[in-house]
N, C-alpha and C. Protein backbone atom coordinates (compact mmCIF):
# COMPACT_ATOMS: atom_id res chain seq x y z
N UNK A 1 29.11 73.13 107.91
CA UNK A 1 28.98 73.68 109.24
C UNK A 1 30.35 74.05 109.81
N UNK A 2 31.31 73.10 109.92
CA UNK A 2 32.68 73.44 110.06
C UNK A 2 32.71 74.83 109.26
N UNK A 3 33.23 74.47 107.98
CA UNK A 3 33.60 76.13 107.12
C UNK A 3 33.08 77.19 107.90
N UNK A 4 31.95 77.33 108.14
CA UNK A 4 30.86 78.17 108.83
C UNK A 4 31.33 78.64 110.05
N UNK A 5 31.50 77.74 111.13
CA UNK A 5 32.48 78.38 112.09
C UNK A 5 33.87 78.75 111.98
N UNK A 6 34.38 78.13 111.13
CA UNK A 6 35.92 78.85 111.07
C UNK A 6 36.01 80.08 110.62
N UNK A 7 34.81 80.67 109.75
CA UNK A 7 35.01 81.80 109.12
C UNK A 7 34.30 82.48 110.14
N UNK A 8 33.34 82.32 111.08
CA UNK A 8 32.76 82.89 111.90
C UNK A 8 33.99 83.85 112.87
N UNK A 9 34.52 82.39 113.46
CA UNK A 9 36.05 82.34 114.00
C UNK A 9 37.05 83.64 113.78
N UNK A 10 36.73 83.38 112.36
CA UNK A 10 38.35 84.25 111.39
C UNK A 10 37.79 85.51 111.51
N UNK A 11 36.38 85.98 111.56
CA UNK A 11 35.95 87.69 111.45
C UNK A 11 35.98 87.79 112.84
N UNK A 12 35.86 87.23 113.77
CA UNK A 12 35.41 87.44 115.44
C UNK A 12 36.91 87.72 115.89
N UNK A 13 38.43 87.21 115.41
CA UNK A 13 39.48 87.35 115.18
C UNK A 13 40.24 88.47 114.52
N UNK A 14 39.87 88.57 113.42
CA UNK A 14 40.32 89.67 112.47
C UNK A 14 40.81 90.96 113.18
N UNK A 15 39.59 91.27 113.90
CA UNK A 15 40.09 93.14 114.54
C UNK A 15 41.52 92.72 115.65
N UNK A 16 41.57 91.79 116.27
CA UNK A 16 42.57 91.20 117.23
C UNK A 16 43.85 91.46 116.58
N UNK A 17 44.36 90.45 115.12
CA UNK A 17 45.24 90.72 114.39
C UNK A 17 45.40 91.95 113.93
N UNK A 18 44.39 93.08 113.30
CA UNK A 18 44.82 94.01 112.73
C UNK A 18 45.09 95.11 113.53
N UNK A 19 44.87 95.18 114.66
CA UNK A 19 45.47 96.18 115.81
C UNK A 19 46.69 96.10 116.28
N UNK A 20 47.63 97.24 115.48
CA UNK A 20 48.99 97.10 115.78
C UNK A 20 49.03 98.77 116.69
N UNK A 21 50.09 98.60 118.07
CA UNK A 21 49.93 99.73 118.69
C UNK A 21 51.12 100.33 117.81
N UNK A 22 51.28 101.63 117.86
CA UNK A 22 51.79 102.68 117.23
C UNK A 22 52.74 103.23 118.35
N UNK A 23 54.00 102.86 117.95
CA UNK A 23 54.87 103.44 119.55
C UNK A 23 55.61 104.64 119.14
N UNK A 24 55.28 106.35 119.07
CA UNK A 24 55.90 106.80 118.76
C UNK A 24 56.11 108.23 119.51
N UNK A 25 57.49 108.66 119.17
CA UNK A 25 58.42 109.22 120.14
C UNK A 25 57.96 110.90 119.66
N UNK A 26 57.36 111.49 120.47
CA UNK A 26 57.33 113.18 119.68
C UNK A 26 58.57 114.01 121.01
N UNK A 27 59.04 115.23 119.93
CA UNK A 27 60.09 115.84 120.27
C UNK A 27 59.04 117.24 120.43
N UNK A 28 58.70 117.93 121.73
CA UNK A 28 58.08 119.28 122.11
C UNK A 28 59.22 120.30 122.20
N UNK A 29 59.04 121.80 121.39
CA UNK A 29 59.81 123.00 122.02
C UNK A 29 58.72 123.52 122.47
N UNK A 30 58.78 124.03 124.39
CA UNK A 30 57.55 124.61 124.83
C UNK A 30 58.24 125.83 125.25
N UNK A 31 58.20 126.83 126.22
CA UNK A 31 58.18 127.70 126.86
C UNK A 31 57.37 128.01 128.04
N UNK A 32 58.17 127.22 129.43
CA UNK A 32 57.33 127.43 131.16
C UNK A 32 57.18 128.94 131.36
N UNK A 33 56.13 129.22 131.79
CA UNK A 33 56.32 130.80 132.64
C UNK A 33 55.89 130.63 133.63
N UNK A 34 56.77 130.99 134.49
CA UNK A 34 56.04 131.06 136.14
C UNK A 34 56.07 132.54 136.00
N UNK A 35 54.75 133.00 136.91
CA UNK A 35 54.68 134.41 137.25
C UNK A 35 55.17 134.22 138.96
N UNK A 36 56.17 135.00 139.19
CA UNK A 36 56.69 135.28 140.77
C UNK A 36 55.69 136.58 141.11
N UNK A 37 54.86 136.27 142.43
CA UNK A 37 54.40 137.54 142.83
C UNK A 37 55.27 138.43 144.14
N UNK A 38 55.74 139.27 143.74
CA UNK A 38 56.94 139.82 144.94
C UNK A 38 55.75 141.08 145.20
N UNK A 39 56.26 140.87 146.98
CA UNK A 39 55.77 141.88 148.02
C UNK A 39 57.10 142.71 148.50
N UNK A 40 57.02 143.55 149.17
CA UNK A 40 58.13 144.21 149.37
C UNK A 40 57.85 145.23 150.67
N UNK A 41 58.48 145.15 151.65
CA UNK A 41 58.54 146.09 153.15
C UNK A 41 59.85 146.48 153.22
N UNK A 42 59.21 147.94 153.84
CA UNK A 42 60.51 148.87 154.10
C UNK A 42 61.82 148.30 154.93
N UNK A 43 63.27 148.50 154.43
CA UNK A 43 64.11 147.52 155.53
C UNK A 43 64.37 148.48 156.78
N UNK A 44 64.96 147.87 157.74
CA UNK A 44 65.22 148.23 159.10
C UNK A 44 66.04 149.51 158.84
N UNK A 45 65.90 150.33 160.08
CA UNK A 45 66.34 151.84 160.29
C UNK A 45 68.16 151.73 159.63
N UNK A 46 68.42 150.69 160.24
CA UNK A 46 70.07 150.45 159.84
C UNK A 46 70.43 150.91 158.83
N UNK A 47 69.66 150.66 157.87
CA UNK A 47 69.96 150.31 156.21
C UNK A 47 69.71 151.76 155.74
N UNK A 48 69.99 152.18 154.73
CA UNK A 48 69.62 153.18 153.49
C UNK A 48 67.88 153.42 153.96
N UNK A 49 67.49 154.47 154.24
CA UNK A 49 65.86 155.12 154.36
C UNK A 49 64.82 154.60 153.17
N UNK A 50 65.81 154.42 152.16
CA UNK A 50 65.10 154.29 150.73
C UNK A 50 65.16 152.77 150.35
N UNK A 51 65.62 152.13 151.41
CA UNK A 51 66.07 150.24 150.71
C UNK A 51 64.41 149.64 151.50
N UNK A 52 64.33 148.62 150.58
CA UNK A 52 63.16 147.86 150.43
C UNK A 52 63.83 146.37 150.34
N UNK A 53 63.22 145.57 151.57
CA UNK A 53 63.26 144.21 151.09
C UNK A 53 62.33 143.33 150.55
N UNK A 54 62.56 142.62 149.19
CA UNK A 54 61.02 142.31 148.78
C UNK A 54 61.70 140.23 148.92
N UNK A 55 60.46 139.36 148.46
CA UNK A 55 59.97 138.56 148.40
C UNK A 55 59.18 137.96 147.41
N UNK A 56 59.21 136.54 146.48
CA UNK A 56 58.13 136.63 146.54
C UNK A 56 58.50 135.05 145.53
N UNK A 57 57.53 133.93 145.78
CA UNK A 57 57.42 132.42 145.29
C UNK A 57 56.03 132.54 144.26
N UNK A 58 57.06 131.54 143.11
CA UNK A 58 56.41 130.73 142.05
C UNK A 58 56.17 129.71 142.55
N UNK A 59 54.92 128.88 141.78
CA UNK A 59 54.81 127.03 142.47
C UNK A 59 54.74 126.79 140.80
N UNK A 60 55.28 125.75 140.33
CA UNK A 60 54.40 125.34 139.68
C UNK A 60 54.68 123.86 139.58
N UNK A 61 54.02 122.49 138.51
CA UNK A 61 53.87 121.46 138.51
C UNK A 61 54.10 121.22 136.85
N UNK A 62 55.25 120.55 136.57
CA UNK A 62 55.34 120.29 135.08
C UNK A 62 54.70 119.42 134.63
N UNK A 63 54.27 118.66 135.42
CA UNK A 63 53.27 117.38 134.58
C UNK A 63 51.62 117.81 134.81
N UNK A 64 51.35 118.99 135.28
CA UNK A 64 50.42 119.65 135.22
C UNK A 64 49.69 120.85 134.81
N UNK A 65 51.06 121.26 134.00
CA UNK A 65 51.33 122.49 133.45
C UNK A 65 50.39 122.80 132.68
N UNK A 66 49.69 123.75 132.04
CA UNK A 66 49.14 124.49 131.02
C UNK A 66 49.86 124.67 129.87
N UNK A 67 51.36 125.01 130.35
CA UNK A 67 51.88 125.67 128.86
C UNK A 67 52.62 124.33 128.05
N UNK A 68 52.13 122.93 129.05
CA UNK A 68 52.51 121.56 128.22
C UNK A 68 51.49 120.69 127.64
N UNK A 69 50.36 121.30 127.73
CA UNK A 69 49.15 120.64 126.84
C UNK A 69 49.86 120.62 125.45
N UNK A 70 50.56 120.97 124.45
CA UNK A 70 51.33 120.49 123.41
C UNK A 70 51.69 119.13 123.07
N UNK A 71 51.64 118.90 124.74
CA UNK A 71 52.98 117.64 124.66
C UNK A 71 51.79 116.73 124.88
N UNK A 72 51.61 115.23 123.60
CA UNK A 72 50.83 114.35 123.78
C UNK A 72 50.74 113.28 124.16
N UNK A 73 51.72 112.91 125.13
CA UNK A 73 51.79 112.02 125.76
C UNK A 73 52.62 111.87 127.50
N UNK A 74 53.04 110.72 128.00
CA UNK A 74 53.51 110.91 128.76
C UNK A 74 55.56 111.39 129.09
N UNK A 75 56.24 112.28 129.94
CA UNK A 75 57.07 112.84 129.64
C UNK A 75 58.00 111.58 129.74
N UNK A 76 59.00 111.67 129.05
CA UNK A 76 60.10 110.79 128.91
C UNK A 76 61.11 111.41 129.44
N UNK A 77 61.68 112.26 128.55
CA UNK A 77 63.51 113.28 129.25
C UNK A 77 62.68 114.93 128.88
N UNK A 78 63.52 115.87 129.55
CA UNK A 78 63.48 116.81 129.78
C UNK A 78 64.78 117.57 129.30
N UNK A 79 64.84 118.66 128.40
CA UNK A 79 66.18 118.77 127.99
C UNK A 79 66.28 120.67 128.07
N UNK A 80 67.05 121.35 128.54
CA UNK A 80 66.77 122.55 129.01
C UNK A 80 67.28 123.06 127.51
N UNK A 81 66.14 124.40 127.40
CA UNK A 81 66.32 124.99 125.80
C UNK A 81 67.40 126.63 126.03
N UNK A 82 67.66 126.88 125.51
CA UNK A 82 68.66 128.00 125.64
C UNK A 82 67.82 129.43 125.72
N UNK A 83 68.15 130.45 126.77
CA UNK A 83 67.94 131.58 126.85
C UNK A 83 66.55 131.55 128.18
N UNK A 84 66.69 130.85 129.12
CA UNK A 84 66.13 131.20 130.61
C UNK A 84 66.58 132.44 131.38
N UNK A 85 64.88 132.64 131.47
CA UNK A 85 65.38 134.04 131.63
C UNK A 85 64.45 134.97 133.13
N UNK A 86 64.97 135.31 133.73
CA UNK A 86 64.24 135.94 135.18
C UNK A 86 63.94 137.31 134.74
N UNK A 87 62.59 138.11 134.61
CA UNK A 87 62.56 139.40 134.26
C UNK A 87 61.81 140.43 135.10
N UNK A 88 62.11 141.44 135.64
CA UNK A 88 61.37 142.44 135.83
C UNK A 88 61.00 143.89 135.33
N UNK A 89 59.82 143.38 134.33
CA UNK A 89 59.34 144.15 133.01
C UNK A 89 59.06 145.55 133.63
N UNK A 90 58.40 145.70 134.96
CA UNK A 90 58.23 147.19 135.26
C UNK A 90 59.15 147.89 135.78
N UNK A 91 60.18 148.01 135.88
CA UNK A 91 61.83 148.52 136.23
C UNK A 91 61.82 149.61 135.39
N UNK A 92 61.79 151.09 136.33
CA UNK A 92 61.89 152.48 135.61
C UNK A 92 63.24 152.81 135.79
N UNK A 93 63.51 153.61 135.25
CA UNK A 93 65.11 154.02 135.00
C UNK A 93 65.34 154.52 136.28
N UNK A 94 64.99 154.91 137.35
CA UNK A 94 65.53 155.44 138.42
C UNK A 94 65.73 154.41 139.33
N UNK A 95 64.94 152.98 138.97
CA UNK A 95 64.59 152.19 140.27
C UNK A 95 65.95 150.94 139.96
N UNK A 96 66.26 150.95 140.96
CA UNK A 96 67.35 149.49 141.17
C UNK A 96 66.73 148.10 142.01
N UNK A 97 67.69 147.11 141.45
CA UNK A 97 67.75 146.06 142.58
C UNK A 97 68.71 145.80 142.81
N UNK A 98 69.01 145.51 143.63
CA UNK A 98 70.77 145.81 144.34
C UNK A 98 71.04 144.47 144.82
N UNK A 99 70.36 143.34 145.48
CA UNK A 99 70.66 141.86 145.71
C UNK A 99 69.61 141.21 145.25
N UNK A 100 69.73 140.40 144.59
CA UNK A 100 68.73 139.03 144.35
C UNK A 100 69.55 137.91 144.72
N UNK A 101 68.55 136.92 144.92
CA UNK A 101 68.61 135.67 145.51
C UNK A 101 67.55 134.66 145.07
N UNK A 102 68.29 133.48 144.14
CA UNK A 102 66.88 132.33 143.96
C UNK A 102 67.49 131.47 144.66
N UNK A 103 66.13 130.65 145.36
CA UNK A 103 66.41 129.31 146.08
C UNK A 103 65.04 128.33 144.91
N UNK A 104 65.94 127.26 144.62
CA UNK A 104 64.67 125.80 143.79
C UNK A 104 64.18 125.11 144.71
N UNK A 105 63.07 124.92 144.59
CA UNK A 105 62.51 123.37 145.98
C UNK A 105 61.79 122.82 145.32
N UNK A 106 61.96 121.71 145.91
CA UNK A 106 60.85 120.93 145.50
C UNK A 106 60.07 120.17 145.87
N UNK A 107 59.23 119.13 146.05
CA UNK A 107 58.30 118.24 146.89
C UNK A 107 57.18 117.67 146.48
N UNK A 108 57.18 116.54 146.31
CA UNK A 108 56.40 115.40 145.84
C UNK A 108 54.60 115.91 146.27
N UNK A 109 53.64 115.75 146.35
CA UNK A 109 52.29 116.27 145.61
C UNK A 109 51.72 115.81 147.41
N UNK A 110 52.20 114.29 148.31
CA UNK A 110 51.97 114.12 149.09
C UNK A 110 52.76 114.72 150.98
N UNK A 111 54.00 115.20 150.23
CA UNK A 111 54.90 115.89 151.43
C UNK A 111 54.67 117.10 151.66
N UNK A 112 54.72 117.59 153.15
CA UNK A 112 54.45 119.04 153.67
C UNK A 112 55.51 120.09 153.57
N UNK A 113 56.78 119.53 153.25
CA UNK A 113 57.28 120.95 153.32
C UNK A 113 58.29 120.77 151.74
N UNK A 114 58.73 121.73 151.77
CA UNK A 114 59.93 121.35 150.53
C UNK A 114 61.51 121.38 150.25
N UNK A 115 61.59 121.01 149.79
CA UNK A 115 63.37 120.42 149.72
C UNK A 115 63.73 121.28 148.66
N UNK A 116 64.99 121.77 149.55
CA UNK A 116 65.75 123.30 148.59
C UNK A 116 66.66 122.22 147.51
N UNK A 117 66.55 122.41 146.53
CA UNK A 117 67.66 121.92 145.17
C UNK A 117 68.85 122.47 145.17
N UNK A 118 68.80 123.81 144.88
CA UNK A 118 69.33 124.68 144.85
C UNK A 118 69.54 126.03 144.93
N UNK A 119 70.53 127.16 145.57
CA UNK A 119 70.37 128.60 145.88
C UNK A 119 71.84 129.53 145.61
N UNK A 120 71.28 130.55 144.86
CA UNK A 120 72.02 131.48 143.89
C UNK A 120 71.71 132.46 144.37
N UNK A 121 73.33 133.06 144.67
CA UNK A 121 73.02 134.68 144.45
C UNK A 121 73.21 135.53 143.17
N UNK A 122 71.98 136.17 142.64
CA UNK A 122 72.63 136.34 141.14
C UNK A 122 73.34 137.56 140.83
N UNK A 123 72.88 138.58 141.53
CA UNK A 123 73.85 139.92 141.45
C UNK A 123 75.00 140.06 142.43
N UNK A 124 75.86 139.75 141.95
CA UNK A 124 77.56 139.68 142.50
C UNK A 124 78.15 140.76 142.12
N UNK A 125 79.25 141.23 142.63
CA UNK A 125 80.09 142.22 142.58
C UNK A 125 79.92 143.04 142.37
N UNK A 126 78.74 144.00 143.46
CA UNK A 126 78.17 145.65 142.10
C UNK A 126 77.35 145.37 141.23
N UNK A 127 76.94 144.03 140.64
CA UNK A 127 76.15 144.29 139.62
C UNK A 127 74.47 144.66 140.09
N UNK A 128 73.69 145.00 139.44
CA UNK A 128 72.32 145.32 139.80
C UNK A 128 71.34 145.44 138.34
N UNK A 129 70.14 145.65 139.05
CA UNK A 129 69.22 145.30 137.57
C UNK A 129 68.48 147.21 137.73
N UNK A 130 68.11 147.31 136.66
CA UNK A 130 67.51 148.45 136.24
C UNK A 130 66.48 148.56 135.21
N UNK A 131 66.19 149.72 134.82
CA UNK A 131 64.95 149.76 133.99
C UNK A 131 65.91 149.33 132.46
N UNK A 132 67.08 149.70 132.63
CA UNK A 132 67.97 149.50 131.45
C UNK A 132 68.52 148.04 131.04
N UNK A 133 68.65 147.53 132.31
CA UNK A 133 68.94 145.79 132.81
C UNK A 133 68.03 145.43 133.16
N UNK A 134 67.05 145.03 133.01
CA UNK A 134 65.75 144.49 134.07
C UNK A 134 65.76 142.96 133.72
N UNK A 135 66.65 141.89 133.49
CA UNK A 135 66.42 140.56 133.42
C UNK A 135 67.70 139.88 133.23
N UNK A 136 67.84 138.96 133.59
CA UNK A 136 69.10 138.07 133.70
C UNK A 136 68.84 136.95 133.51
N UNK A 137 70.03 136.11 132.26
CA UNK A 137 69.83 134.83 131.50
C UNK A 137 70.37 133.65 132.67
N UNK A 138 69.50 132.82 132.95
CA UNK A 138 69.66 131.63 133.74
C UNK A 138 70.07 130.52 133.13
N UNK A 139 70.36 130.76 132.02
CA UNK A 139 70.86 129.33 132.06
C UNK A 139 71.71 128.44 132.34
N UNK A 140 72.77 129.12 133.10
CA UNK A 140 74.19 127.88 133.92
C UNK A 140 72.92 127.93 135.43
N UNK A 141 72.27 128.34 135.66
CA UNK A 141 71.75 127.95 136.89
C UNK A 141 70.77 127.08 137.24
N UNK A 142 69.84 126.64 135.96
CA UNK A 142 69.19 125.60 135.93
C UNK A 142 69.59 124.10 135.84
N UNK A 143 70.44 123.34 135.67
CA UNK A 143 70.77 122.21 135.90
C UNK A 143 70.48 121.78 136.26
N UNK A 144 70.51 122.22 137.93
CA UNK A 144 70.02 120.99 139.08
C UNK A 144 68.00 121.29 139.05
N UNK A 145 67.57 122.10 138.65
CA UNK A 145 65.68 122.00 138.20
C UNK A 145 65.87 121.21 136.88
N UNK A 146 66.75 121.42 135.78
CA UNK A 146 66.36 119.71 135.16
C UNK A 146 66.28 118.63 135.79
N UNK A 147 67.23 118.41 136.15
CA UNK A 147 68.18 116.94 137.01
C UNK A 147 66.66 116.20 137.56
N UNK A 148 66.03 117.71 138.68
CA UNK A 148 65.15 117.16 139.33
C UNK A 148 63.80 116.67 138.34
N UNK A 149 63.15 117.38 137.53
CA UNK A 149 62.34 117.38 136.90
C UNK A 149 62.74 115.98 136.18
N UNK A 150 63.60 115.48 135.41
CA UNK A 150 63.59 114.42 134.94
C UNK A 150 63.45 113.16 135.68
N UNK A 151 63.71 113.43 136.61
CA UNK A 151 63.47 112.29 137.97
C UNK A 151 61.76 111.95 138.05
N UNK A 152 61.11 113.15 137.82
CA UNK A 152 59.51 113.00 138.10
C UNK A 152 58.92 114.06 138.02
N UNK A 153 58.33 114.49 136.83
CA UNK A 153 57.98 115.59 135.74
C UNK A 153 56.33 115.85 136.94
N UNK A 154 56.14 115.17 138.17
CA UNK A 154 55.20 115.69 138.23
C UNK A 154 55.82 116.33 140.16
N UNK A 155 56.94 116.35 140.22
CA UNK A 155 57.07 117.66 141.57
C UNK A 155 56.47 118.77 141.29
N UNK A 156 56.22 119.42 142.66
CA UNK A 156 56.09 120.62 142.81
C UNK A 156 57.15 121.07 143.07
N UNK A 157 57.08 122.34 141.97
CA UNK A 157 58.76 122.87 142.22
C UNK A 157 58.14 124.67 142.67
N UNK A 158 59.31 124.78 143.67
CA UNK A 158 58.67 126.35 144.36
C UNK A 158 60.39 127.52 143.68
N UNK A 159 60.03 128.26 142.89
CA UNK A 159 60.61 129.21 142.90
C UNK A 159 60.63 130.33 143.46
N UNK A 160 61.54 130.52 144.69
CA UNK A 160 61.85 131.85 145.32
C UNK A 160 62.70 133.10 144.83
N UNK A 161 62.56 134.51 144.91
CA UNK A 161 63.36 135.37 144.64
C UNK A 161 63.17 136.59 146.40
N UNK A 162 64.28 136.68 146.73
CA UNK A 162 64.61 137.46 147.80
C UNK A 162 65.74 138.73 147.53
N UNK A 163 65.12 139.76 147.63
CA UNK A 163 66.45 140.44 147.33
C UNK A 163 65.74 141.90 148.14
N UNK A 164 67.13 143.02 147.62
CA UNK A 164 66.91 144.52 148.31
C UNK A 164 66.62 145.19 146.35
N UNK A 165 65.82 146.25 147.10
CA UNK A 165 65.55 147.32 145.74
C UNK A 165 65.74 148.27 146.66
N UNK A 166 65.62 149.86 145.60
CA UNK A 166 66.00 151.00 146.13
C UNK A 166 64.18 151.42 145.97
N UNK A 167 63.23 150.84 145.71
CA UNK A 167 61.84 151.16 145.63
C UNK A 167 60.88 150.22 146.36
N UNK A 168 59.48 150.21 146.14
CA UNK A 168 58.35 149.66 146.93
C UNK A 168 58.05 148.34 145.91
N UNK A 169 59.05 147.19 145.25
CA UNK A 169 58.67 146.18 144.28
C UNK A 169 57.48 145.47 144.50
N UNK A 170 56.35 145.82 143.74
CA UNK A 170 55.07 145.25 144.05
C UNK A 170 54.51 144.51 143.05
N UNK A 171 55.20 144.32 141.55
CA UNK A 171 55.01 143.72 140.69
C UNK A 171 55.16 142.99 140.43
N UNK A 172 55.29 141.78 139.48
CA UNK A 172 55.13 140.25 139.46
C UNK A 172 56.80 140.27 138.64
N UNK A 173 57.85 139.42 139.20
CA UNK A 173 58.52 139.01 138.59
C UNK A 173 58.41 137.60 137.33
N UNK A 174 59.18 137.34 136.18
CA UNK A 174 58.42 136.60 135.37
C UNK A 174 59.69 135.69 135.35
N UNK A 175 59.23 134.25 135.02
CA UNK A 175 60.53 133.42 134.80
C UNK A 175 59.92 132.36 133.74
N UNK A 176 60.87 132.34 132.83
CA UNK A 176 60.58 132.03 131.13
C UNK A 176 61.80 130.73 130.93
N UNK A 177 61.16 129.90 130.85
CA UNK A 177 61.90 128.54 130.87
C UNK A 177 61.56 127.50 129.78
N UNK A 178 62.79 128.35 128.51
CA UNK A 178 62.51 126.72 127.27
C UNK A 178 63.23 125.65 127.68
N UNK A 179 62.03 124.66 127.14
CA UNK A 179 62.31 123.24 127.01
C UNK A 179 62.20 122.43 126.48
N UNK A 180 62.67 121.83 126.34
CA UNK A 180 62.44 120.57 124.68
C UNK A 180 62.11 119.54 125.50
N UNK A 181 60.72 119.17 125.31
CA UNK A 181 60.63 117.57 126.20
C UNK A 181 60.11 116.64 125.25
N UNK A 182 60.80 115.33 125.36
CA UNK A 182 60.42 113.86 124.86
C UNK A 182 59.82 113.22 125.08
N UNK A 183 58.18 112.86 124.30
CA UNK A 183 57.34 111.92 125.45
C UNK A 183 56.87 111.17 124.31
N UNK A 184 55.98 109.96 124.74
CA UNK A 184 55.71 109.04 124.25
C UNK A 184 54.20 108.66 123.95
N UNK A 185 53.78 108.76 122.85
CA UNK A 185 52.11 108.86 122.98
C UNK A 185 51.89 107.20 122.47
N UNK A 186 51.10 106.38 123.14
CA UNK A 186 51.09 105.24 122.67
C UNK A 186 49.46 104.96 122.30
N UNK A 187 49.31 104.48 120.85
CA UNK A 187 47.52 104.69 121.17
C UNK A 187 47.55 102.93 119.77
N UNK A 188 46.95 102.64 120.11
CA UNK A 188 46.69 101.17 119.42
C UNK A 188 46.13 101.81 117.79
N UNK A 189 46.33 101.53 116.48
CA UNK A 189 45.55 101.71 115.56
C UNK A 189 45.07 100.35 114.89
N UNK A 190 44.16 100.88 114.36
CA UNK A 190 43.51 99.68 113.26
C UNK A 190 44.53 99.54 112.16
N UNK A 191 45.02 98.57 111.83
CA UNK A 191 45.15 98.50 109.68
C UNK A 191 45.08 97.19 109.15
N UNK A 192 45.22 97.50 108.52
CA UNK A 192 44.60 96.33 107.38
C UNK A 192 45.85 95.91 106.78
């Protein structure tokens, strides 16, 4: 009768011992796209007849993302991938943008307004975008949207673009953001 329960014991036991959790580290290369939707009104009499000031905010949520379903577990570090890039794909050869401006914000899922990170002017000295130039590499300007994102992969982060064109910009600006993120999938297995 003893024997009998100990072995009873030892199988009612067994699955206990052979469940070892599996702690392991996966390395993601993804690619964020926010689509910016820019509006654009004619500027004041002052200005050029033909200048347009446009507008226009991305939101998005990295720990809620779509383009991070890849990633199987929860995020660990965040590591910015090379070649971020701001584009405006419908830019005809006649049409300019003459100032841009990004501002980063951000704000926790429960706060009403949002907290600027950071704000760039990106066309300096004469420079401008065209159907010939239509996109500019961000990457010394992202830093401080890692910094933040690694703090808590689940802000809402608001990307703004403000600037002048010499046209009516009614099209979606695009912003293309690799990233290599580190997360941790922890799931218990059986073995023997």
């Amino acid at each position: 009768m003893k024997l009998k329960n100990l072995i009873l014991l030892g199988v009612l036991l067994l699955p206990l011992f052979a469940c070892d959790e599996a702690d392991t580290d996966y390395t993601t290369e993804t690619k964020l796209i926010v689509d910016i939707p820019t509006k654009s009104y004619l500027a004041n009499f002052s200005e050029s007849p033909e200048t347009y000031h446009f507008d226009g905010i991305g939101i998005f949520c990295l720990g809620y993302s779509d383009e991070l379903k890849k990633c199987p577990g929860d995020v660990v570090q965040i590591h910015p991938g090379a070649g971020s890039i701001l584009s405006f794909e419908t830019l005809q050869n006649n049409e300019t943008i003459k100032e841009l401006r990004l501002a980063i914000s951000f704000k926790t899922q429960g706060d009403e307004y949002y907290q600027q990170i950071h704000a760039v002017d990106l066309l300096q000295e004469g420079n401008f975008l065209s159907g010939d130039s239509h996109s500019l590499v961000l990457d010394d300007v992202l830093a401080p949207l890692t910094n933040r994102l690694n703090e808590n992969p689940r802000y809402l982060i608001s990307i703004e673009i403000k600037g002048l064109a010499n046209f009516n910009l009614s099209s979606d600006a695009q912003f293309a953001i690799p990233l290599i993120i580190e997360s941790e999938y922890h799931s218990p297995r059986f073995t023997l």
